[in-house]
Structure formats: structure tokens, C-alpha cells
N, C-alpha and C. Protein backbone atom coordinates (compact mmCIF):
# COMPACT_ATOMS: atom_id res chain seq x y z
N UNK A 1 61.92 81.56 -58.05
CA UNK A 1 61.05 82.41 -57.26
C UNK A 1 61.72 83.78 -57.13
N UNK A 2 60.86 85.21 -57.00
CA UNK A 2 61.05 86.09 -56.58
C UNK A 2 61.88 85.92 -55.59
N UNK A 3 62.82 87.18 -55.17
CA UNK A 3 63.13 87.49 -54.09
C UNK A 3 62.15 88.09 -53.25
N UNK A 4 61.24 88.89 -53.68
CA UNK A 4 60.33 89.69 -53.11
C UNK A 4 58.89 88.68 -52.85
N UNK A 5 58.86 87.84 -53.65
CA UNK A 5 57.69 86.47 -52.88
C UNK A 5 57.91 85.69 -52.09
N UNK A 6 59.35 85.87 -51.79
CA UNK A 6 60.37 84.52 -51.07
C UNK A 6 59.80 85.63 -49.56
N UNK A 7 60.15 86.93 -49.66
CA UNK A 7 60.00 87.61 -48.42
C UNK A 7 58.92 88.46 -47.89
N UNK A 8 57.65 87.84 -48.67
CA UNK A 8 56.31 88.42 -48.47
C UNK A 8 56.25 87.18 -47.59
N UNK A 9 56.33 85.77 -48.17
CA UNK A 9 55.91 84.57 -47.56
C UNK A 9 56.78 84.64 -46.03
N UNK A 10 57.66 85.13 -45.73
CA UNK A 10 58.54 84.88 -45.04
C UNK A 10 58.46 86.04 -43.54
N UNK A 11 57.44 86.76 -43.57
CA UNK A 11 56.96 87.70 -43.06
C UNK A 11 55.68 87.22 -42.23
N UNK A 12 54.76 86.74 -43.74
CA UNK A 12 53.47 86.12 -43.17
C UNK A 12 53.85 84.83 -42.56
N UNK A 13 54.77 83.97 -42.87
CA UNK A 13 55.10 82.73 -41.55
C UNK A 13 55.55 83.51 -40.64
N UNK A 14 56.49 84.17 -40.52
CA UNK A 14 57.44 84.54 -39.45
C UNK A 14 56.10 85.36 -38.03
N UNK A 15 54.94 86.37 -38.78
CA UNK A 15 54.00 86.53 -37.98
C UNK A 15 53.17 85.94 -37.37
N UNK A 16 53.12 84.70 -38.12
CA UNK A 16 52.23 83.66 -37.25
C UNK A 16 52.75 82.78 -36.52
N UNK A 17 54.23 82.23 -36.77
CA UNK A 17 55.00 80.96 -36.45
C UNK A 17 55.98 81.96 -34.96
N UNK A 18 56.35 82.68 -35.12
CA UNK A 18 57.27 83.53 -34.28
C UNK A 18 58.65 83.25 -35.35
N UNK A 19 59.68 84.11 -35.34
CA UNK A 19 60.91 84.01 -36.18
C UNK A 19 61.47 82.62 -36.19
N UNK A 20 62.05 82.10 -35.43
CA UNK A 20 62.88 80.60 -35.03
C UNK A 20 61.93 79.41 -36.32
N UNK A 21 60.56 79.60 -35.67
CA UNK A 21 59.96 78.14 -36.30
C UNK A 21 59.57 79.03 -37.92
N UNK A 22 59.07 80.19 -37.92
CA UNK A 22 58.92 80.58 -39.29
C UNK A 22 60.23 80.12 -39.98
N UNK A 23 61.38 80.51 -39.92
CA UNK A 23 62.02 80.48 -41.12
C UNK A 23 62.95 79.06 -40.70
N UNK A 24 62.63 78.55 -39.70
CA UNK A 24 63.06 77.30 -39.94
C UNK A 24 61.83 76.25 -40.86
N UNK A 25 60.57 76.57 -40.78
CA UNK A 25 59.67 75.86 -41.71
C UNK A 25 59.95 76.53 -42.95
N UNK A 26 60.48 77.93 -43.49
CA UNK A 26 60.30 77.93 -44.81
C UNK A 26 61.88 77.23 -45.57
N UNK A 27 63.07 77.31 -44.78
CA UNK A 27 64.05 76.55 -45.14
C UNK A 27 63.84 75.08 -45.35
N UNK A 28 62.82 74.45 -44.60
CA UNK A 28 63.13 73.00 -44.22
C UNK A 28 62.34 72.48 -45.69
N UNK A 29 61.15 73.73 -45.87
CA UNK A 29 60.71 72.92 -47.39
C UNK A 29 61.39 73.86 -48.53
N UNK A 30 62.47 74.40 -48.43
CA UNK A 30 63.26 74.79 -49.53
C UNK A 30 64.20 73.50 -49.97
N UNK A 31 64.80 73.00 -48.55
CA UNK A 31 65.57 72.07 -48.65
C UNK A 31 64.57 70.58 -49.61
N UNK A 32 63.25 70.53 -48.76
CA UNK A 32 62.96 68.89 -49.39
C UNK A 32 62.58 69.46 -50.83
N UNK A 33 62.58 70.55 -51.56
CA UNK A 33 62.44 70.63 -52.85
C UNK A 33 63.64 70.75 -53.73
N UNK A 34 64.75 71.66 -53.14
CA UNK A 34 65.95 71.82 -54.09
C UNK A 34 66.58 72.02 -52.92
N UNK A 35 67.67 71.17 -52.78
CA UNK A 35 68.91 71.19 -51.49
C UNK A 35 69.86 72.40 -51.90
N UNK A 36 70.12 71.64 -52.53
CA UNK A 36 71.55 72.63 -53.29
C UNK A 36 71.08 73.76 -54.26
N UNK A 37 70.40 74.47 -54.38
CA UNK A 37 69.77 75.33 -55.77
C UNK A 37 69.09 76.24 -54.68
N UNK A 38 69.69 77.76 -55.35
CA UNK A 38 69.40 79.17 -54.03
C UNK A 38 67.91 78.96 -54.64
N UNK A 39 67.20 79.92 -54.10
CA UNK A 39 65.65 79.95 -54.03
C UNK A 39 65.35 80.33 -55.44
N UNK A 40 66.88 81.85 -55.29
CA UNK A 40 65.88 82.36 -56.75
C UNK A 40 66.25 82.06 -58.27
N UNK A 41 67.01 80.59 -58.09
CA UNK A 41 66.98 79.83 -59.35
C UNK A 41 66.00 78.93 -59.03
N UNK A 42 64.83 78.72 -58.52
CA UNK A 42 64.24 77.63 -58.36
C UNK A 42 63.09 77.48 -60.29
N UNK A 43 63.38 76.16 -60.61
CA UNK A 43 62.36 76.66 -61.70
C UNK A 43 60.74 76.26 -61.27
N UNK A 44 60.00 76.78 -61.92
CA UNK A 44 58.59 77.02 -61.99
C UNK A 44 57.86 75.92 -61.10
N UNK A 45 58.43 74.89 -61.53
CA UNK A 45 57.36 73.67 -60.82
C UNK A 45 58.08 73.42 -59.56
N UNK A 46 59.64 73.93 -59.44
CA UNK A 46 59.96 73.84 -57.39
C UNK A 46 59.30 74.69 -57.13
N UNK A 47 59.32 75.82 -57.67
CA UNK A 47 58.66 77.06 -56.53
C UNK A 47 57.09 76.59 -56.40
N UNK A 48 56.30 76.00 -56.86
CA UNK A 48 55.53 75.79 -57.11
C UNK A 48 54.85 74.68 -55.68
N UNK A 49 56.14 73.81 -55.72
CA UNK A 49 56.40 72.12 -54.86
C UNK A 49 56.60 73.23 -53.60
N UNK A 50 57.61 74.33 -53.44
CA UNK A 50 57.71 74.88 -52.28
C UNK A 50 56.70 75.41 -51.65
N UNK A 51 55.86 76.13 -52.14
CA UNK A 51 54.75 77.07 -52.15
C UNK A 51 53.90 76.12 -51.63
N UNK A 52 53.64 74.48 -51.97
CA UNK A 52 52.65 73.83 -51.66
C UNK A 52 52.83 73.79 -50.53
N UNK A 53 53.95 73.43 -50.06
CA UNK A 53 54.80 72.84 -49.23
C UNK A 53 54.60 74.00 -47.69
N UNK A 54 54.95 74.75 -47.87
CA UNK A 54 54.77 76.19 -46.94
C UNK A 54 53.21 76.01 -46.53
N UNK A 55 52.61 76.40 -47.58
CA UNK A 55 51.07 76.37 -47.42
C UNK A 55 50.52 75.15 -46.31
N UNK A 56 51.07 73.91 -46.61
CA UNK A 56 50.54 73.17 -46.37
C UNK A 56 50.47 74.00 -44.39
N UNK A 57 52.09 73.72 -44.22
CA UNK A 57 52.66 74.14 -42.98
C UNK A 57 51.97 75.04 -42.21
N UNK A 58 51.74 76.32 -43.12
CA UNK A 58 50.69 77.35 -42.83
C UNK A 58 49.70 77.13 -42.10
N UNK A 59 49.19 76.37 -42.80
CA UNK A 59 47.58 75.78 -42.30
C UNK A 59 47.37 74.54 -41.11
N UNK A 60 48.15 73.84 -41.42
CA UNK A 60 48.65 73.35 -40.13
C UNK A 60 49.10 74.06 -38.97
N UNK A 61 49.79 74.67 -38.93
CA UNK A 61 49.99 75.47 -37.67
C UNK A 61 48.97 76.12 -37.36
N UNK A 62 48.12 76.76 -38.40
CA UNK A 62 47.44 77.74 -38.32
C UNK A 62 46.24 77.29 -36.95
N UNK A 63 46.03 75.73 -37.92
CA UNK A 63 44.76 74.77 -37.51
C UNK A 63 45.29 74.48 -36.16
N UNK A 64 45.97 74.01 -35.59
CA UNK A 64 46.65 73.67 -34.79
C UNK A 64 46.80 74.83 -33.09
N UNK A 65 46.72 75.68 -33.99
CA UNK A 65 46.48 77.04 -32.67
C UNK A 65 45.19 76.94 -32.69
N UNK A 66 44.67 77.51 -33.12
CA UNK A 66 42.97 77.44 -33.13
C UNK A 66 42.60 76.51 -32.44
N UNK A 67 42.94 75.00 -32.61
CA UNK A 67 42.58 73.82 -31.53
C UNK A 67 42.90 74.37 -29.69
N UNK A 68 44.10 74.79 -29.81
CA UNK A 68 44.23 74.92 -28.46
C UNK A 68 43.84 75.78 -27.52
């Protein structure tokens, strides 16, 4: 992955999530895709697994405010 997609995404969580839970959700699915491997060696199909992964989070939270 980009460095610069790693920190577009990381902006748009961090604005919706507040800092703490944003970049603790985008670490936590860096980790369940590649533990040990920095972001921006991730190949095509992690960044890919990550991206799902975020998204998913995204929308969940997203959904999740809206309920309340």
C-alpha cells in the first residue's frame, strides 16, 4: 500500500472514530492481515484483505452512530 492511501484512510477513520479508536481500528486490521510486514510492503491481495477489513469497521461504526 501507498503511504499516501495508508493516510487518506487514516484521516477519514480518525474523523469519524475520534484519534484513539481510529488508528487503533486501522492498526488492529493491519495486524490480523500482516503482523510483522510494515504497511508499505504489504502485497496486493493484503492491502486489499486490509482495505476490506477497515471498510468493514467503517461502516459499522458508521451504522452504529446513526442507531443511537
Amino acid at each position: 500500500m501507498k503511504i499516501r492511501d495508508w493516510i487518506k484512510i487514516e484521516e477519514t477513520m480518525t474523523k469519524l472514530m475520534g484519534w484513539d479508536t481510529g488508528i487503533e481500528a486501522m492498526c488492529d486490521s493491519h495486524r490480523e492481515v500482516a503482523p510483522k510486514k510494515p504497511i508499505y510492503e504489504l502485497s496486493d491481495r493484503e492491502d486489499k484483505k486490509v482495505k476490506y477489513r477497515l471498510r468493514k469497521r467503517y461502516l459499522k461504526y458508521k451504522e452504529d452512530i446513526n442507531d443511537s
